[in-house]
PDB file of N, CA and C in Angstrom:
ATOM      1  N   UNK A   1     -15.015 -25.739  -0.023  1.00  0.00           N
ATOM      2  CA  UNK A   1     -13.675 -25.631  -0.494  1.00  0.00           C
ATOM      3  C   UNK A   1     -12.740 -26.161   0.594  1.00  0.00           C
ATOM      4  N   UNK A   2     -11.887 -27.154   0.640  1.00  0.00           N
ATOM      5  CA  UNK A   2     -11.071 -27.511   1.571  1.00  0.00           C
ATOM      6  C   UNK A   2      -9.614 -26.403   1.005  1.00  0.00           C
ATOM      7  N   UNK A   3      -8.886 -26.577   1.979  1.00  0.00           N
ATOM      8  CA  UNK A   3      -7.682 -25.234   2.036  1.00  0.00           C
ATOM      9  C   UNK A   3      -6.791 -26.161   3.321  1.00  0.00           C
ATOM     10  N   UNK A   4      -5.494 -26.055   2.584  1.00  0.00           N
ATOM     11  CA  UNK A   4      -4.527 -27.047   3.351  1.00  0.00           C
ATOM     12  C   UNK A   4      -3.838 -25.817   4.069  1.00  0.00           C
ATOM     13  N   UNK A   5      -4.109 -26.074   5.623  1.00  0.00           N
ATOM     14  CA  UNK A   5      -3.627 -24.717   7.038  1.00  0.00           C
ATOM     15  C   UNK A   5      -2.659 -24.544   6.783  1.00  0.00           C
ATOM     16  N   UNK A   6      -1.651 -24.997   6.125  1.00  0.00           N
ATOM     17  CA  UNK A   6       0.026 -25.021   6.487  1.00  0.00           C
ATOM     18  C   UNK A   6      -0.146 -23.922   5.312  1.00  0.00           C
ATOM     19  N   UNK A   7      -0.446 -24.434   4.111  1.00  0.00           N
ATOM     20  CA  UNK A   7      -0.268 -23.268   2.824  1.00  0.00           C
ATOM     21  C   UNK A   7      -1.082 -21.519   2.779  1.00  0.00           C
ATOM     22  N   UNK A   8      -2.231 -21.953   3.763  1.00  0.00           N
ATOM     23  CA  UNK A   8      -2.696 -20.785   3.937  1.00  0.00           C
ATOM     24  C   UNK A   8      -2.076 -20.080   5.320  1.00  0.00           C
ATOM     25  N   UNK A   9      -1.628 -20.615   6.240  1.00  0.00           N
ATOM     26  CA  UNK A   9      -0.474 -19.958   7.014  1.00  0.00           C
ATOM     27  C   UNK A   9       1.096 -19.700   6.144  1.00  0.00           C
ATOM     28  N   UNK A  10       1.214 -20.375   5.563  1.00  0.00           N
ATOM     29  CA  UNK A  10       2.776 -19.804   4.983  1.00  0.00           C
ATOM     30  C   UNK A  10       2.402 -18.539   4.156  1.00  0.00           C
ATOM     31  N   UNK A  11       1.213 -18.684   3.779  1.00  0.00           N
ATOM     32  CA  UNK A  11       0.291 -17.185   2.782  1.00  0.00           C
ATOM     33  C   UNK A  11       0.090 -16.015   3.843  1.00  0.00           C
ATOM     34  N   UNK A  12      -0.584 -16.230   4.900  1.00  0.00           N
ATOM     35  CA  UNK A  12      -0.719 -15.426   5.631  1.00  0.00           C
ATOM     36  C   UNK A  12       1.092 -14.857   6.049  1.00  0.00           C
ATOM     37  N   UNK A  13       1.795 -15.433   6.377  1.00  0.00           N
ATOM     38  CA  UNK A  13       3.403 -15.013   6.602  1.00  0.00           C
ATOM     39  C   UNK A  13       3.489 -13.895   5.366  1.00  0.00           C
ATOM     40  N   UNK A  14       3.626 -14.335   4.548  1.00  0.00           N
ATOM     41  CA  UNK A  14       3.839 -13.550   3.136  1.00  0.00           C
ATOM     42  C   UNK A  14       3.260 -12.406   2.855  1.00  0.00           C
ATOM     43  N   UNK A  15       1.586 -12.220   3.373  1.00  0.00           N
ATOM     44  CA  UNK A  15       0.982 -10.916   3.272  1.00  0.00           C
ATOM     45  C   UNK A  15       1.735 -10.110   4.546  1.00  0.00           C
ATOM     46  N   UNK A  16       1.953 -10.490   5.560  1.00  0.00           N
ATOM     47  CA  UNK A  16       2.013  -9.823   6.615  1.00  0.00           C
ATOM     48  C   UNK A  16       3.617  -9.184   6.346  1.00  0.00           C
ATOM     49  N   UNK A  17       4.516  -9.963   5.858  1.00  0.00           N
ATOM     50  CA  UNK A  17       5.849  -9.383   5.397  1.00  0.00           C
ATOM     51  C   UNK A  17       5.574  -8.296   4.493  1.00  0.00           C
ATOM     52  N   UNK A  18       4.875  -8.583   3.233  1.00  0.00           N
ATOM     53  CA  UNK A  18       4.302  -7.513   2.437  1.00  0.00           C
ATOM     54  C   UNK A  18       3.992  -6.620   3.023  1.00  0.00           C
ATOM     55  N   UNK A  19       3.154  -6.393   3.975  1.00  0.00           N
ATOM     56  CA  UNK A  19       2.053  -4.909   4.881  1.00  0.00           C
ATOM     57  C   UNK A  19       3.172  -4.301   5.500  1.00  0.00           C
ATOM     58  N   UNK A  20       4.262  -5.141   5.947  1.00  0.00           N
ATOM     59  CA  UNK A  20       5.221  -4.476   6.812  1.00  0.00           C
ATOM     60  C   UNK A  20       6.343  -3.948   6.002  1.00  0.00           C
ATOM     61  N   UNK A  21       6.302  -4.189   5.151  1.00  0.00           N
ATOM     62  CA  UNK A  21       6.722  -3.331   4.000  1.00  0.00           C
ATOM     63  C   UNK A  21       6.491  -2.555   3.242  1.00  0.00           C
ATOM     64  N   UNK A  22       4.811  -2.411   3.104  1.00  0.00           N
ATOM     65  CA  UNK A  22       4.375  -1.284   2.318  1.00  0.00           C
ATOM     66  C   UNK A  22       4.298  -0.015   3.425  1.00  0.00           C
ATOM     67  N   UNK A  23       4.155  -0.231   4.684  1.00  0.00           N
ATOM     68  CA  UNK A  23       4.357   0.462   5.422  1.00  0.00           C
ATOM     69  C   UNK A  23       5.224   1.101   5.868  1.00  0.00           C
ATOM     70  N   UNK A  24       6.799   0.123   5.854  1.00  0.00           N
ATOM     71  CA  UNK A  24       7.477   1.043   6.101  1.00  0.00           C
ATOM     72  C   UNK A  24       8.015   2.211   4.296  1.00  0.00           C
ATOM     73  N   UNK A  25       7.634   1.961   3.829  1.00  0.00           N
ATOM     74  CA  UNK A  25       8.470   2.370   2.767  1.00  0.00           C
ATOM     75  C   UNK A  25       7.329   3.601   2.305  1.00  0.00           C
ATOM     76  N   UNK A  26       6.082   3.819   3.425  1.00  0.00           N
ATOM     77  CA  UNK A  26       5.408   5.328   2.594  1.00  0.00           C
ATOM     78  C   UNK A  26       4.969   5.580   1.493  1.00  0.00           C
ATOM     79  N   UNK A  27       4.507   4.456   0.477  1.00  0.00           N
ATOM     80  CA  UNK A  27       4.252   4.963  -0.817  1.00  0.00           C
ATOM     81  C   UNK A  27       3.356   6.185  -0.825  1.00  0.00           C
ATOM     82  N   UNK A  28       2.745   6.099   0.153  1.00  0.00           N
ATOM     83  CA  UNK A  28       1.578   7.718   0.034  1.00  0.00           C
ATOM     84  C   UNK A  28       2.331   8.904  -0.252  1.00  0.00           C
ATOM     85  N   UNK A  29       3.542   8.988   0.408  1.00  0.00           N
ATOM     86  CA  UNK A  29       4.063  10.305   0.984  1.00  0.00           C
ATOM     87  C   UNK A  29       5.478  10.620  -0.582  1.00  0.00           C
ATOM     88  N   UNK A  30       5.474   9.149  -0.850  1.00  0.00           N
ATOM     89  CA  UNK A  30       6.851   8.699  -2.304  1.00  0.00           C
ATOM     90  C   UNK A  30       5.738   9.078  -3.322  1.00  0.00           C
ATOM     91  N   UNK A  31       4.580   8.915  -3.855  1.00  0.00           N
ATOM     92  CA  UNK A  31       3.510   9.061  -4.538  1.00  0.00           C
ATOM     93  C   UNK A  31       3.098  10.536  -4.916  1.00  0.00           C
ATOM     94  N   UNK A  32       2.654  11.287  -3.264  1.00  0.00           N
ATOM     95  CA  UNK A  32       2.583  12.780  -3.114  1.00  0.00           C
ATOM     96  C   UNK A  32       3.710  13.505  -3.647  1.00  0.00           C
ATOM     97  N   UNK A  33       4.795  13.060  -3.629  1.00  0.00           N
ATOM     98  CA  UNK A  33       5.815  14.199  -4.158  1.00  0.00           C
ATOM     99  C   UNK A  33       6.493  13.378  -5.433  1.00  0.00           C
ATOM    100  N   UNK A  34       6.472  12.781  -5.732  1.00  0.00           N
ATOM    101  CA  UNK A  34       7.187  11.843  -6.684  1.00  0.00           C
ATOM    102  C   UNK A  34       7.143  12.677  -8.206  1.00  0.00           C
ATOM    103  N   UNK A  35       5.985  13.773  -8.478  1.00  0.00           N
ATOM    104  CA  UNK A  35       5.937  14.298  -9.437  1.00  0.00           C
ATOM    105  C   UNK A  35       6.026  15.783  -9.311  1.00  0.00           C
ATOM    106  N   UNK A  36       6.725  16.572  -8.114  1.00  0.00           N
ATOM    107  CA  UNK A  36       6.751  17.623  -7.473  1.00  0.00           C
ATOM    108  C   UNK A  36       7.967  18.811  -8.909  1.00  0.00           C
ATOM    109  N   UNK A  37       8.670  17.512  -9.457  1.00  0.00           N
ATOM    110  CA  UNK A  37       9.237  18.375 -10.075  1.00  0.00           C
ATOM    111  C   UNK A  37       8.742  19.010 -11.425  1.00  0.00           C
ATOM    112  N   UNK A  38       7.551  18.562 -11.312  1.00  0.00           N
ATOM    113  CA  UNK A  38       6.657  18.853 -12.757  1.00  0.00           C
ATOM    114  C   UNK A  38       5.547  19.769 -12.061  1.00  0.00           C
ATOM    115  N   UNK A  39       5.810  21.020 -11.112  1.00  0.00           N
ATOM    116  CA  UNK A  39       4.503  21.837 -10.639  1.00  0.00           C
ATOM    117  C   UNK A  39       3.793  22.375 -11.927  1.00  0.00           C
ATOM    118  N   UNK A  40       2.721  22.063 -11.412  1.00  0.00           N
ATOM    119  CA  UNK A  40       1.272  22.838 -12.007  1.00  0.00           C
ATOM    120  C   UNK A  40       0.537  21.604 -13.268  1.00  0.00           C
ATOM    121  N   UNK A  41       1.609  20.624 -13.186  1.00  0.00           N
ATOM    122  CA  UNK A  41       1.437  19.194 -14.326  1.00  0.00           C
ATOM    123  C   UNK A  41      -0.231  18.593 -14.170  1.00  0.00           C
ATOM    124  N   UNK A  42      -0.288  18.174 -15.332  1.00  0.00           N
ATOM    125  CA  UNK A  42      -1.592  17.195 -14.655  1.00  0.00           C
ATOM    126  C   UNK A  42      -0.954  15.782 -14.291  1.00  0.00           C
ATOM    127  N   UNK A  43       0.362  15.557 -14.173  1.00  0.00           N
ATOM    128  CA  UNK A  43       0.919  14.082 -13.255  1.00  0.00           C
ATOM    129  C   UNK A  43       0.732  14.632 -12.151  1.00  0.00           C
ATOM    130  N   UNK A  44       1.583  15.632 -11.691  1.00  0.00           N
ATOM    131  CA  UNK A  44       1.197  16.569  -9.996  1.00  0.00           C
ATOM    132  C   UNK A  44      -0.007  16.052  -9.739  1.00  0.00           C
ATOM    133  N   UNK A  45      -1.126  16.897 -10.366  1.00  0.00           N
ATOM    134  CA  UNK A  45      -2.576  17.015  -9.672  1.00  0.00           C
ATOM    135  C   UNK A  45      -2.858  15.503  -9.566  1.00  0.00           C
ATOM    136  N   UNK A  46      -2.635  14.760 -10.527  1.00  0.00           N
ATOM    137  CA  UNK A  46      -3.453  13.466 -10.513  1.00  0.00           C
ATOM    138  C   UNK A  46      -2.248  12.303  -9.403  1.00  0.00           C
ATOM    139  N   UNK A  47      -0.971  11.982  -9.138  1.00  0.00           N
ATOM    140  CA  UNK A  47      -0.121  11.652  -8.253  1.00  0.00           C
ATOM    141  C   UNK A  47      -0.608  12.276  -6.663  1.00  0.00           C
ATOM    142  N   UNK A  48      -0.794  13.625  -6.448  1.00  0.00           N
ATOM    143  CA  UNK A  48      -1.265  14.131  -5.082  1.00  0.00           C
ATOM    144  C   UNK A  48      -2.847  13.553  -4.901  1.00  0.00           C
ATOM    145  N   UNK A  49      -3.528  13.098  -5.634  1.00  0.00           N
ATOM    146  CA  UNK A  49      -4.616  12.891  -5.195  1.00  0.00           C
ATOM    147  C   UNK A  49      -4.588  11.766  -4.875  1.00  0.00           C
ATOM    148  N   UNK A  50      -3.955  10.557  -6.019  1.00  0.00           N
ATOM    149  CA  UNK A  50      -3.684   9.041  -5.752  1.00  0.00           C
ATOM    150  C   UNK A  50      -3.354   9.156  -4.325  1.00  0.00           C
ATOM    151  N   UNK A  51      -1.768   9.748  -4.014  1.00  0.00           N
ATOM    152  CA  UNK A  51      -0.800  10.048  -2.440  1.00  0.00           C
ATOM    153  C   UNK A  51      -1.511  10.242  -1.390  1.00  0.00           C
ATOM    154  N   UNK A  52      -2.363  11.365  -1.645  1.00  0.00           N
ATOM    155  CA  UNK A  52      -2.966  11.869  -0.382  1.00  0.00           C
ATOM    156  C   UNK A  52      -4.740  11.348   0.034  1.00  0.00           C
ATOM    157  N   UNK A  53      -4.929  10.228  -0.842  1.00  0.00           N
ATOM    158  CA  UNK A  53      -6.463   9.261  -0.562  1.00  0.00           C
ATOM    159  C   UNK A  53      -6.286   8.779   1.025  1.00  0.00           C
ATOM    160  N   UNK A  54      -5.410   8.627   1.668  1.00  0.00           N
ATOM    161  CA  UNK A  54      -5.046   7.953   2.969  1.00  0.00           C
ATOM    162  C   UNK A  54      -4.780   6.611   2.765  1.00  0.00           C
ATOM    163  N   UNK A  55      -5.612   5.934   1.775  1.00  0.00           N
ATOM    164  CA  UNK A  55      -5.105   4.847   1.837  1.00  0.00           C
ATOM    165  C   UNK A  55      -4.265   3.945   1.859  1.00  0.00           C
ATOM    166  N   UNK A  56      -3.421   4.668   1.051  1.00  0.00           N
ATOM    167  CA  UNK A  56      -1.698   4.738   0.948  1.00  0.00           C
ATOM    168  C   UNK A  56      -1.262   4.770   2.049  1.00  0.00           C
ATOM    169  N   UNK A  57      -1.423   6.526   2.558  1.00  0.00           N
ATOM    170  CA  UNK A  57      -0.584   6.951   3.531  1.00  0.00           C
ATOM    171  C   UNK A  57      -0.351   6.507   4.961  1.00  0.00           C
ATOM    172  N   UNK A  58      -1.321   5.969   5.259  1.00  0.00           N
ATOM    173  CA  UNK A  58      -1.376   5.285   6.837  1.00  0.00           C
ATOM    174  C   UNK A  58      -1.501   3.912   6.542  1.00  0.00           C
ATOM    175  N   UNK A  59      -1.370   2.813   5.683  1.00  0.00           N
ATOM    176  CA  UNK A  59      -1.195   2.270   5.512  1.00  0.00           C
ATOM    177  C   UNK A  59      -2.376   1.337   5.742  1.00  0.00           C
ATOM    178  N   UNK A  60      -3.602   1.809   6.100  1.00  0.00           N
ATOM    179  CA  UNK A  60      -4.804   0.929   5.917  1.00  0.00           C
ATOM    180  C   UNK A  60      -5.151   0.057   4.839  1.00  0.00           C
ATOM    181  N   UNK A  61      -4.338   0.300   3.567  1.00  0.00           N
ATOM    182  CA  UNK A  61      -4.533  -0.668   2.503  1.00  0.00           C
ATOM    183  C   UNK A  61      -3.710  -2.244   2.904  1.00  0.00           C
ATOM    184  N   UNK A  62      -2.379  -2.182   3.649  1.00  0.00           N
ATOM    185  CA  UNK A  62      -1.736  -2.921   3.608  1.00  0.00           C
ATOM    186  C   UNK A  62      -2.571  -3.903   4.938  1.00  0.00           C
ATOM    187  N   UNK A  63      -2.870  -2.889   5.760  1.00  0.00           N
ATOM    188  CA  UNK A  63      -3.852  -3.552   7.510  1.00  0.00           C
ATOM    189  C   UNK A  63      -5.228  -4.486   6.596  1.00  0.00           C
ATOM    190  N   UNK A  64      -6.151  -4.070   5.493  1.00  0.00           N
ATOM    191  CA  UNK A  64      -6.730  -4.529   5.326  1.00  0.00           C
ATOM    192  C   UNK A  64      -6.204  -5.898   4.439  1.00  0.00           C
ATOM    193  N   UNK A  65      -5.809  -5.783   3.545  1.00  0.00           N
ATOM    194  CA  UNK A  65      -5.330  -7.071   3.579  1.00  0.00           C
ATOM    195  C   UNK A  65      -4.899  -8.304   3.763  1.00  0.00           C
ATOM    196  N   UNK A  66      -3.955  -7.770   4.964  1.00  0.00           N
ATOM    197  CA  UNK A  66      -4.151  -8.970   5.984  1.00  0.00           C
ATOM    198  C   UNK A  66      -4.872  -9.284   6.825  1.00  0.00           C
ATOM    199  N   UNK A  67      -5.821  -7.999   7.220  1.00  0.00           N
ATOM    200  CA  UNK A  67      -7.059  -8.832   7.654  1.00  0.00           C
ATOM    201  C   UNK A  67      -8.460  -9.528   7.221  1.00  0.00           C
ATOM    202  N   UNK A  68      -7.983  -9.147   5.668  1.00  0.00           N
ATOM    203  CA  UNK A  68      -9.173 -10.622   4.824  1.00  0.00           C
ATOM    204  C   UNK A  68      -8.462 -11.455   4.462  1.00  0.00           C
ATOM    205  N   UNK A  69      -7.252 -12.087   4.999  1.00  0.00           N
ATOM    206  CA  UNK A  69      -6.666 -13.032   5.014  1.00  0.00           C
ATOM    207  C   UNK A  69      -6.692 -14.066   6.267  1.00  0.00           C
TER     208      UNK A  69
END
C-alpha cells in the first residue's frame, strides 16, 4: 500500500487534536453522572458502568489511538 507522508501526517495532527480533547473534556466522569438524576434507573446502572470502564476516564482510549496511528 503506498500512503502519501504529508496526508498521513496532517491525519496524525487531527487524531492528536482529537485525544487532546477527549481528554480534556472527561467523558468518563460526564458519562458517570450524566444520568444521576434518574437514581436507581437502569440508564444509571448501565451509564456508570460505560463511565467508570477506565477507558473513558483516564483517557487511554484517546492515548491508544494515536498510538496506532
Amino acid at each position: 500500500m503506498l500512503v502519501d507522508p504529508d496526508v498521513l501526517r496532517a491525519f496524525a495532527g487531527q487524531v492528536e487534536e482529537a485525544s487532546s480533547a477527549i481528554k480534556t473534556v472527561d467523558v468518563g466522569h460526564t458519562a458517570a453522572t450524566a444520568a444521576d438524576g434518574l437514581p436507581g434507573s437502569t440508564t444509571q446502572w448501565a451509564v456508570r458502568l460505560v463511565g467508570g470502564r477506565g477507558e473513558l476516564t483516564d483517557g487511554r482510549a484517546a492515548e491508544r489511538l494515536v498510538a496506532s496511528h
